[in-house]
Protein backbone atom coordinates (compact mmCIF):
# COMPACT_ATOMS: atom_id res chain seq x y z
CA UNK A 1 0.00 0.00 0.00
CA UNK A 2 1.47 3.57 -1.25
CA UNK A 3 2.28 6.05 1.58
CA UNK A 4 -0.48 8.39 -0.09
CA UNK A 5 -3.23 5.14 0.07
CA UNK A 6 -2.24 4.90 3.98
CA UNK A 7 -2.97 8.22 4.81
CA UNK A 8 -6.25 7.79 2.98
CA UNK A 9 -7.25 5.49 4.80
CA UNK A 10 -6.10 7.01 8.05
CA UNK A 11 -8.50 9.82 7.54
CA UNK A 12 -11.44 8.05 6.46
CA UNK A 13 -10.48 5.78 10.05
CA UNK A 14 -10.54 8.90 12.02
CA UNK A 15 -13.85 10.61 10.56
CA UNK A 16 -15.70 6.74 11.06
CA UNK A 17 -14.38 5.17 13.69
CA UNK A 18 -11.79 7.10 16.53
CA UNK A 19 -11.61 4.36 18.95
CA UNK A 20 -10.10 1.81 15.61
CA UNK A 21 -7.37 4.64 15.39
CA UNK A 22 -5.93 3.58 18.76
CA UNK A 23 -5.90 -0.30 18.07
CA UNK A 24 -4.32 -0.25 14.52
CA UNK A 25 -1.61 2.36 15.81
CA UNK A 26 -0.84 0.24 18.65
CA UNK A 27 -0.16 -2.77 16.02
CA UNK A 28 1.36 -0.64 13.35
CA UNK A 29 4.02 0.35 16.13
CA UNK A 30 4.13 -2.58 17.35
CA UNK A 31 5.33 -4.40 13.94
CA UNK A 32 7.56 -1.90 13.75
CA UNK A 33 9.51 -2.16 16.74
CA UNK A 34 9.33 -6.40 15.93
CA UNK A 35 11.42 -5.09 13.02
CA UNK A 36 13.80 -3.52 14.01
CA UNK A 37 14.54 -5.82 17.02
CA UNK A 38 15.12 -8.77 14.31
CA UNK A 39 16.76 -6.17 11.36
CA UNK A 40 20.15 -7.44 10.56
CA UNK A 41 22.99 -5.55 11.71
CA UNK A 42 25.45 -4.29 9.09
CA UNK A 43 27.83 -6.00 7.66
CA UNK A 44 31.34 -4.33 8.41
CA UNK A 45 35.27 -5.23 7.33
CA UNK A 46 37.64 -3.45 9.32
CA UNK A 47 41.64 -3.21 7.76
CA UNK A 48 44.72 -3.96 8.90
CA UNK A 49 43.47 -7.50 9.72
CA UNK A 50 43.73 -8.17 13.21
CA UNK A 51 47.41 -9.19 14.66
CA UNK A 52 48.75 -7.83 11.05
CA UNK A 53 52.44 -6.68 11.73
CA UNK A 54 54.71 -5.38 9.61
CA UNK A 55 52.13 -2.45 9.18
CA UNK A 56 53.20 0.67 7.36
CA UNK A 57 54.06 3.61 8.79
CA UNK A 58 51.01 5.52 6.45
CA UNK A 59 48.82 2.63 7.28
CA UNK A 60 44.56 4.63 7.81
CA UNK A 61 42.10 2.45 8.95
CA UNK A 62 40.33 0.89 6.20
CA UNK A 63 36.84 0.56 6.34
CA UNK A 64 33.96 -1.58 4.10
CA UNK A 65 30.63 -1.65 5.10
CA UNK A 66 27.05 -3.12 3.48
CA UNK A 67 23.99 -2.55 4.91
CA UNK A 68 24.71 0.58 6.81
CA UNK A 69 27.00 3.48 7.15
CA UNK A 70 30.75 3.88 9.49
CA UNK A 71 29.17 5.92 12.28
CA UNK A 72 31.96 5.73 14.91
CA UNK A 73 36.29 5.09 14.66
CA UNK A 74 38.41 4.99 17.58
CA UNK A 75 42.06 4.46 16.90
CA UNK A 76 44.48 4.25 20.25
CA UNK A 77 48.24 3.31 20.61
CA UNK A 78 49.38 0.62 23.08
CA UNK A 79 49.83 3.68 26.01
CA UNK A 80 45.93 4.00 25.20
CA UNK A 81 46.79 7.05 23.86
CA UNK A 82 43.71 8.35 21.00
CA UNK A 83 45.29 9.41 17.55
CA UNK A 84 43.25 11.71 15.67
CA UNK A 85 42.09 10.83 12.13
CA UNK A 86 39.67 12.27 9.70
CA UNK A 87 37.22 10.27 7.02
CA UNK A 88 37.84 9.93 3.40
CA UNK A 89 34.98 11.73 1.64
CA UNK A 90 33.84 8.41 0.23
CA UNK A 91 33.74 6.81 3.62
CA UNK A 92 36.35 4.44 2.47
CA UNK A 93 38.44 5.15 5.42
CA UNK A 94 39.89 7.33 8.33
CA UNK A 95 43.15 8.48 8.17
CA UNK A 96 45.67 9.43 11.06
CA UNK A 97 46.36 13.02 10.92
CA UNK A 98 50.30 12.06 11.41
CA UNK A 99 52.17 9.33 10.20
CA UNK A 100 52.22 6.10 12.78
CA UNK A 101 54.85 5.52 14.75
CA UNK A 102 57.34 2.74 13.66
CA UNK A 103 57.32 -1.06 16.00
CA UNK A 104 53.82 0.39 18.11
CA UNK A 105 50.92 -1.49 18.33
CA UNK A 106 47.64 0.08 17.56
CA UNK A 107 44.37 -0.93 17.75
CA UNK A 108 40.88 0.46 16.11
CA UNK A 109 37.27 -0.06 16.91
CA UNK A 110 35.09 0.92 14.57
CA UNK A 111 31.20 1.13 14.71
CA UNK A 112 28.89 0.92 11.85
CA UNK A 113 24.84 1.63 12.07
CA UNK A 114 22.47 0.19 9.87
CA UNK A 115 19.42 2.03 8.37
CA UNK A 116 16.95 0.39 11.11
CA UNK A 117 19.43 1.58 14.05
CA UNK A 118 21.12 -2.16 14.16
CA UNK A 119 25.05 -1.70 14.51
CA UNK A 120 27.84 -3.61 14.48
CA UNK A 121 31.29 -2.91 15.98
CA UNK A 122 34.52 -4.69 15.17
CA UNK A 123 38.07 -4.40 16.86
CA UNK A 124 41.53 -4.82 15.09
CA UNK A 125 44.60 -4.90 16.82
CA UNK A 126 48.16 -4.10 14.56
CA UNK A 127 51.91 -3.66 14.94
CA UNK A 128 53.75 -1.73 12.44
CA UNK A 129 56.83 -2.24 10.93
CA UNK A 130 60.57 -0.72 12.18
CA UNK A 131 61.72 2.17 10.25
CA UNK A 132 61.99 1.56 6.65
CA UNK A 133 65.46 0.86 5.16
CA UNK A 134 64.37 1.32 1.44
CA UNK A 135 65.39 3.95 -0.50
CA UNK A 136 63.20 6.96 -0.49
CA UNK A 137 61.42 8.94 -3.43
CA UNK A 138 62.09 12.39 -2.03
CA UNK A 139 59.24 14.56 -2.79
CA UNK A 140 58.97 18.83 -2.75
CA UNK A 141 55.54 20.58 -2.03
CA UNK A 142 56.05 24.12 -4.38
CA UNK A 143 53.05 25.62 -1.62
CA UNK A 144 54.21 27.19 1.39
CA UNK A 145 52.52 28.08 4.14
CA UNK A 146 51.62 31.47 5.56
CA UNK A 147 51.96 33.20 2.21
CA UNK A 148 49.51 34.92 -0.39
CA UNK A 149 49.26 33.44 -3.66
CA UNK A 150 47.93 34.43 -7.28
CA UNK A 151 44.68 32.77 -8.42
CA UNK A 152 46.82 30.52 -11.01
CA UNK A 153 48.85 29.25 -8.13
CA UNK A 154 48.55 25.40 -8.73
CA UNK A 155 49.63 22.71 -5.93
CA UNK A 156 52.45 21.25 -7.13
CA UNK A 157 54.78 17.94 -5.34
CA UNK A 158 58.16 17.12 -7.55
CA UNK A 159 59.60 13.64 -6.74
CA UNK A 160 62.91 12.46 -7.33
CA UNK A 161 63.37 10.17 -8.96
CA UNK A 162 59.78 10.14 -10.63
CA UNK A 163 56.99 8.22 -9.72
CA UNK A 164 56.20 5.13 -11.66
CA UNK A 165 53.01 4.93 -13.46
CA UNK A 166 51.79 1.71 -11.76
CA UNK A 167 52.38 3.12 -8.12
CA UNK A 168 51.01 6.89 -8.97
CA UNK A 169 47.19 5.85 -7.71
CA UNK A 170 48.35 5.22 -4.06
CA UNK A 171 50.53 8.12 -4.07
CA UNK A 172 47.67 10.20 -5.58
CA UNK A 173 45.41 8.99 -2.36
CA UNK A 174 48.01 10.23 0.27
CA UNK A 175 47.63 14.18 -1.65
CA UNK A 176 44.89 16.00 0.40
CA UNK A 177 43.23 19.47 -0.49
CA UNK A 178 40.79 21.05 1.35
CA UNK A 179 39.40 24.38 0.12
CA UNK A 180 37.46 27.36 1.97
CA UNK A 181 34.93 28.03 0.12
CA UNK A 182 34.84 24.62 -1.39
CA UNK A 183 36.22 24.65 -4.81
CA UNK A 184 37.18 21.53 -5.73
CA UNK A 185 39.52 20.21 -8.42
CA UNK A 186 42.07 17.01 -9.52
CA UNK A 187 45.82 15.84 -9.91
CA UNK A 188 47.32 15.61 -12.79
CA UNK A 189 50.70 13.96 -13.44
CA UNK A 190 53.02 14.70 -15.59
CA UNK A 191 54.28 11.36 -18.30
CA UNK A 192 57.51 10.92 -16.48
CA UNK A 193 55.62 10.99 -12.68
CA UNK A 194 58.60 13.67 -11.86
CA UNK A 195 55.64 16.38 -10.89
CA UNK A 196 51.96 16.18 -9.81
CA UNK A 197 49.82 19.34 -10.21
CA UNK A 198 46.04 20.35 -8.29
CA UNK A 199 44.27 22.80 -9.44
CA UNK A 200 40.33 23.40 -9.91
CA UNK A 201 38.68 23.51 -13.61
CA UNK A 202 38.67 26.98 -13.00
CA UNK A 203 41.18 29.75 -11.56
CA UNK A 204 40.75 30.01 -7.76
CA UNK A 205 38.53 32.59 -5.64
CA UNK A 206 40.19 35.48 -4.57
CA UNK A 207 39.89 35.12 -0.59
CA UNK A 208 40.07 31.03 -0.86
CA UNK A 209 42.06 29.25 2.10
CA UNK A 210 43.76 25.90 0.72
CA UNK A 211 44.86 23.64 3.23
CA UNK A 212 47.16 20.91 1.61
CA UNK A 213 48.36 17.50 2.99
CA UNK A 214 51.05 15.40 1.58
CA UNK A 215 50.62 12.28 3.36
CA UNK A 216 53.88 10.27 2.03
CA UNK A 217 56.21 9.70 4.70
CA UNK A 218 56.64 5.11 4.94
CA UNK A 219 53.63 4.86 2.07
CA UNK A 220 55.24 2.06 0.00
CA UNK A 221 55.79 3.43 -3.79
CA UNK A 222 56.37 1.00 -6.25
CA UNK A 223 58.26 -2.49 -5.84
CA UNK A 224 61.29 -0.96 -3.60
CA UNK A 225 60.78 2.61 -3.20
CA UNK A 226 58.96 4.66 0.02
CA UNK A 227 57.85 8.05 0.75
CA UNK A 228 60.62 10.16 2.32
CA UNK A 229 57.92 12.96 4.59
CA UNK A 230 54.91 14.40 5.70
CA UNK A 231 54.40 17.99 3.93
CA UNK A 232 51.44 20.56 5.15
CA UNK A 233 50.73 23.92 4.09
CA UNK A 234 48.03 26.40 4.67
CA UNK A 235 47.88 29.46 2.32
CA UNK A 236 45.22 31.87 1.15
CA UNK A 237 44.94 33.31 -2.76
CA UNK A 238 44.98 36.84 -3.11
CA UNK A 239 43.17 39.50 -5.76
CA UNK A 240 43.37 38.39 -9.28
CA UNK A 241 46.32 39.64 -11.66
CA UNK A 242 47.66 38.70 -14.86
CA UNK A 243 50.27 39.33 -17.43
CA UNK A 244 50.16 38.62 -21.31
CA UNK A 245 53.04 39.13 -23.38
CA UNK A 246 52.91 39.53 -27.32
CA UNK A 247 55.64 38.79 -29.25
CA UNK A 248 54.12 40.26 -32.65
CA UNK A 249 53.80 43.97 -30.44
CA UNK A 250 56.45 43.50 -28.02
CA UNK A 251 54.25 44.49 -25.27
CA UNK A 252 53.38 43.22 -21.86
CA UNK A 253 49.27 43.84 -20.99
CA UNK A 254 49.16 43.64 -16.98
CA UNK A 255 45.64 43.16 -15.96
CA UNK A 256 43.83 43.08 -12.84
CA UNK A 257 40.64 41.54 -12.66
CA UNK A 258 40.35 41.16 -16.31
CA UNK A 259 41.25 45.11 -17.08
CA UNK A 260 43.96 46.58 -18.28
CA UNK A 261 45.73 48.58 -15.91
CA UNK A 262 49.42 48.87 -17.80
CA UNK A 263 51.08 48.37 -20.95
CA UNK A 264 55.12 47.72 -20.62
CA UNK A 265 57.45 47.15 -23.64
CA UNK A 266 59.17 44.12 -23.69
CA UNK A 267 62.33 42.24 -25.36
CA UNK A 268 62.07 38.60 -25.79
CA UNK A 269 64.55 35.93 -26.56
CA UNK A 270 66.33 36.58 -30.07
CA UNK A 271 66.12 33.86 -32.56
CA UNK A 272 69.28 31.39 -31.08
CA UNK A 273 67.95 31.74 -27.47
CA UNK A 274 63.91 32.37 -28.01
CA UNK A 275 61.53 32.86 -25.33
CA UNK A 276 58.97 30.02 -24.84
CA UNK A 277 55.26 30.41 -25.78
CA UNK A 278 52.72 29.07 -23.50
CA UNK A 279 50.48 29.59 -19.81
CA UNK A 280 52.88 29.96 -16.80
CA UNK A 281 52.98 30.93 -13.40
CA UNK A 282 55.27 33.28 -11.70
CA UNK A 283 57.26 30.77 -9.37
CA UNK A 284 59.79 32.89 -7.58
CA UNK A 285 60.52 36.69 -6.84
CA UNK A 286 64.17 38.18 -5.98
CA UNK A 287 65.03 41.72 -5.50
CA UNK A 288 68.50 40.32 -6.65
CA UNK A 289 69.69 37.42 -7.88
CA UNK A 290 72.51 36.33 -9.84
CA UNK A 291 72.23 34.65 -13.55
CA UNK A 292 75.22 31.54 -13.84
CA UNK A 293 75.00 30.06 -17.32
CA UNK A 294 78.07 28.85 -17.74
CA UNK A 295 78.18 25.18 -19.21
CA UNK A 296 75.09 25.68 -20.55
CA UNK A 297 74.03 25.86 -24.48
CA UNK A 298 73.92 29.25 -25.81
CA UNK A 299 75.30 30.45 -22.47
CA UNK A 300 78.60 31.08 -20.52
CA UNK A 301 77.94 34.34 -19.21
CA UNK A 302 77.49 35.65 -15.18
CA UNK A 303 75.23 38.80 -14.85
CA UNK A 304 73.76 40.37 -11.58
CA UNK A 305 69.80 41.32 -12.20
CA UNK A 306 67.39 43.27 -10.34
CA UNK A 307 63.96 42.64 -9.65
CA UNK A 308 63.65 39.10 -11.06
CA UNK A 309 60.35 36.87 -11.13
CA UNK A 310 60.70 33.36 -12.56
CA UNK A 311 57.93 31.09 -14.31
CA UNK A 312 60.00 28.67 -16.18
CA UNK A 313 62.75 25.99 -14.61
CA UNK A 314 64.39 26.74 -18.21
CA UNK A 315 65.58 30.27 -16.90
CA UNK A 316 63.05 32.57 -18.17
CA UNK A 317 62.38 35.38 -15.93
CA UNK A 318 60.70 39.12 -16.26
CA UNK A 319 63.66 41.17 -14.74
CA UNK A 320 65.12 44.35 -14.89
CA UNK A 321 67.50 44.76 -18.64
CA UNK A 322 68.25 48.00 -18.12
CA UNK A 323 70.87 47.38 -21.24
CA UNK A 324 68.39 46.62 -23.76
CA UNK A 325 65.70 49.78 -22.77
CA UNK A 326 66.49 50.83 -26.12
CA UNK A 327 65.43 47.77 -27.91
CA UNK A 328 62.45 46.81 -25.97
CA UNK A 329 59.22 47.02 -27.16
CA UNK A 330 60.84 46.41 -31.10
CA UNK A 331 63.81 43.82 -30.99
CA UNK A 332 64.41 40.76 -29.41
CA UNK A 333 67.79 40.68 -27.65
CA UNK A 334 67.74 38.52 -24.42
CA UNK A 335 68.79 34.68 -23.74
CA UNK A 336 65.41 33.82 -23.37
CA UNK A 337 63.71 36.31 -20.77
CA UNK A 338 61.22 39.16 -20.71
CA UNK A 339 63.79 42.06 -20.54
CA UNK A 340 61.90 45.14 -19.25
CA UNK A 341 62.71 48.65 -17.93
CA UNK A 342 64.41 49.06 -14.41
CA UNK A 343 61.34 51.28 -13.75
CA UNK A 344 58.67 48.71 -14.88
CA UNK A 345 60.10 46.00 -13.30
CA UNK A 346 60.41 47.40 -9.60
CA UNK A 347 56.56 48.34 -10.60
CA UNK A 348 55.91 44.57 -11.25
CA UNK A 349 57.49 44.00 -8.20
CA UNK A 350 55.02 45.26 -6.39
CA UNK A 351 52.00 44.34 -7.91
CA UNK A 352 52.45 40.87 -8.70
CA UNK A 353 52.14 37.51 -6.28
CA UNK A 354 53.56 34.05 -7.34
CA UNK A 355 50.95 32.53 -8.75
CA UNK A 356 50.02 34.93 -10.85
CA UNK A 357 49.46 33.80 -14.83
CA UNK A 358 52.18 35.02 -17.33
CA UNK A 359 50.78 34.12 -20.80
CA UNK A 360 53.09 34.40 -23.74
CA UNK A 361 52.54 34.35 -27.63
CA UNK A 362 53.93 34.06 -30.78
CA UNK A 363 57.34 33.08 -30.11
CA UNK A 364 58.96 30.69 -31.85
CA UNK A 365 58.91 27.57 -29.23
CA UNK A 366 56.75 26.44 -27.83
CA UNK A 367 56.77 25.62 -23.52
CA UNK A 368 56.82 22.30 -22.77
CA UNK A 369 55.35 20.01 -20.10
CA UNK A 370 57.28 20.47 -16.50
CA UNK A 371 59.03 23.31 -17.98
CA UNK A 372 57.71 25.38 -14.80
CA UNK A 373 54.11 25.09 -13.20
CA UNK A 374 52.28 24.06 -16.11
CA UNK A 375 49.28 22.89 -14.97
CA UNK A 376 47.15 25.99 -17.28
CA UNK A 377 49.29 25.13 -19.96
CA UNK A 378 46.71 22.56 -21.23
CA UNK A 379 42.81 22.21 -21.66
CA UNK A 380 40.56 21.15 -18.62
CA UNK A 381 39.91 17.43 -20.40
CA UNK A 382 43.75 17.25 -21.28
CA UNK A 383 44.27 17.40 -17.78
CA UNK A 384 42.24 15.69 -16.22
CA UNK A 385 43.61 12.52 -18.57
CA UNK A 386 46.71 12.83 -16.45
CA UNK A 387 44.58 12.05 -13.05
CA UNK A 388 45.64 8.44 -11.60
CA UNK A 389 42.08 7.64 -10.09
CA UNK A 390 38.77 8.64 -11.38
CA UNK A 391 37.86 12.22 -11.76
CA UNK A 392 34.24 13.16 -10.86
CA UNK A 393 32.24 13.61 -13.84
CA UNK A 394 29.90 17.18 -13.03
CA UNK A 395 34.14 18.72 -12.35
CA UNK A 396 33.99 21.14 -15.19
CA UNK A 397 34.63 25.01 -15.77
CA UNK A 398 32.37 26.91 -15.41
CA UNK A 399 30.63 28.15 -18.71
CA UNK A 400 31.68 31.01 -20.57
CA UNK A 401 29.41 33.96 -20.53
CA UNK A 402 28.55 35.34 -24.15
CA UNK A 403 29.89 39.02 -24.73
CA UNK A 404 27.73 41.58 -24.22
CA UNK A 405 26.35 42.63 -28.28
CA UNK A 406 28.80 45.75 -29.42
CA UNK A 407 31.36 44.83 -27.00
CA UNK A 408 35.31 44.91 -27.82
């Protein structure tokens, strides 16, 4: 009988008959309760097996349940000591907040409640292993914490040596992101596993905290390999700026929040050293710094720069060239960087954040993959391929909104 046929039937047993009411309420209930007294409890696996040893160091408390839902975890050392952990969104697991400790014991109870209120709680007990004596993949977390960053500012982890492709999946589900608002987005790894980027489909928020967790230190990677640390960072993204550079014009358009607030002439790489075309990120900021290219190609010179902002590991920078003012803006003369004025580029200086996108066209290479942070260097569905687990489907960008009619 349909829920709307019940309460039918209710009424017209009110209107004829009140005393009825009472009796079939008192059976309905009554049934009910029978129910759930004899509902079966859930059905709940509980990982590391009980007496597992041996247990790495990045070991979370796995979790599989049918029938119900993980409503309660309790994970304690052998002092009896409780060790905080959070869920996995998909309620696949909790994990510590810190890496174990190596040769402890440890032992999790976890409770899981059915849909009628049944539950069922198991216990494992597990000892993990001594301190790893395989060699580590060290890994780098390009996010520090404490700092403001442009809205292009991807996540990015380097490993040496790279990750292999068959072991990229577990080391993808030891990379946490939380954002604030919630904007999420996905991993993407570059073909020889030396970098893994996070970003969203879309730049980030101006105002957005991202909290991010590199969960690595023991996680077994690959056949003899291991994670070398635990990484965290907490940073917030700042107001939205951006510069595109035209070869064809020799121009750089600064922009702040999509309008133009300053045109700067440039000079580019000349034809034997030319600047790379592509979306980067402004990685690093000096007041001073010193250029060393000796024993490279097309190099062998030492020159002391001012006001320097890099966005490729190739070299190329935006720095003060106050030796080639009178070719920027019309000639090409640099190894490879965006020569500008010693005026513009103290202004730059000032106005920019790393993490702020540096787009550049119409040279004559073009920038290639790791070459710098190049996670906007490539369409949303390009990289998403480059994801080791599955990418939720509704993760888009956001659509583009038509010009206005007449607009430029």
């Amino acid at each position: 009988m349909t829920s709307r046929r019940r309460l039918t039937l209710l009424a017209v047993t009110i209107a004829a008959a009140p005393l009825v009411l009472g009796g079939c309420t008192a059976d309905r209930e009554s049934a009910t309760g029978s129910a759930k007294r004899h509902a079966a409890p859930p059905e709940l696996v509980v990982t590391p097996g009980d007496k597992a040893r041996d247990v790495p160091v990045s070991a979370e408390v796995g979790t599989v349940v049918k029938g119900g839902r993980v409503t309660g975890v309790r994970l304690t050392d052998d002092k009896g000591k409780q060790v905080n952990a959070e869920p996995r969104e998909d309620g696949s697991g909790w994990v510590p907040s810190a890496p174990l400790q190596p040769r402890r014991t440890y032992t999790a109870e976890v409770t899981a409640t059915g849909d009628s209120g049944a539950t069922t709680t198991r216990s494992t007990t597990f000892t993990t292993m001594a301190k790893s004596t395989r060699p580590q993949i060290t890994s780098t977390l390009y996010f520090d914490g404490n700092r403001t960053y442009g809205t292009a500012m991807p996540v990015t982890v380097a490993f040496d040596p790279g990750v292999p492709k068959e072991a990229r999946a577990d080391v993808q589900r030891r990379l946490f992101v939380k954002t604030n608002p919630p904007q999420p987005g996905t991993w993407s790894w570059l073909e020889d596993g030396s970098q893994v980027y996070y970003r969203a489909p879309d730049f980030w928020k101006p105002g957005t905290t991202i909290s991010v967790r590199a969960a690595l230190e023991g996680l077994p990677i690959g056949k003899d390999k291991v994670g070398d640390a635990e990484r965290t960072a907490t940073s917030k993204i700042g107001r939205q700026l951006s510069l595109e550079i035209d070869n064809a014009t020799k121009q750089m358009t600064v922009l702040r929040d999509g309008k133009q607030i300053r045109r700067i002439p440039v000079s580019l790489g000349k034809p034997s050293t030319p600047s790379s075309s592509g979306k980067m990120v402004i990685m690093e900021k000096h007041e001073r710094t010193t250029f060393d290219t000796r024993g490279e190609p097309n190099g062998g010179y030492v020159v002391d720069v001012d006001d320097a902002q890099r966005y490729t590991w190739g070299g190329e920078f935006i720095h003060s060239a106050p030796w080639s003012e009178g070719d920027q803006g019309s000639t090409n003369v640099s190894h490879g960087c965006a020569n500008v004025s010693a005026t513009a580029a103290d202004w730059l200086m000032g106005v920019t954040q790393v993490g702020d996108l540096i787009t550049v066209k119409g040279t004559e290479v073009e920038l290639q993959p790791g070459n710098g942070w190049t996670a906007w260097n490539v369409s949303w569905d390009e990289f998403v391929r480059g994801s080791a687990l599955p990418v939720p489907p509704g993760l888009k960008p956001a659509p583009v909104a038509p010009a206005h009619p007449g607009a430029v």
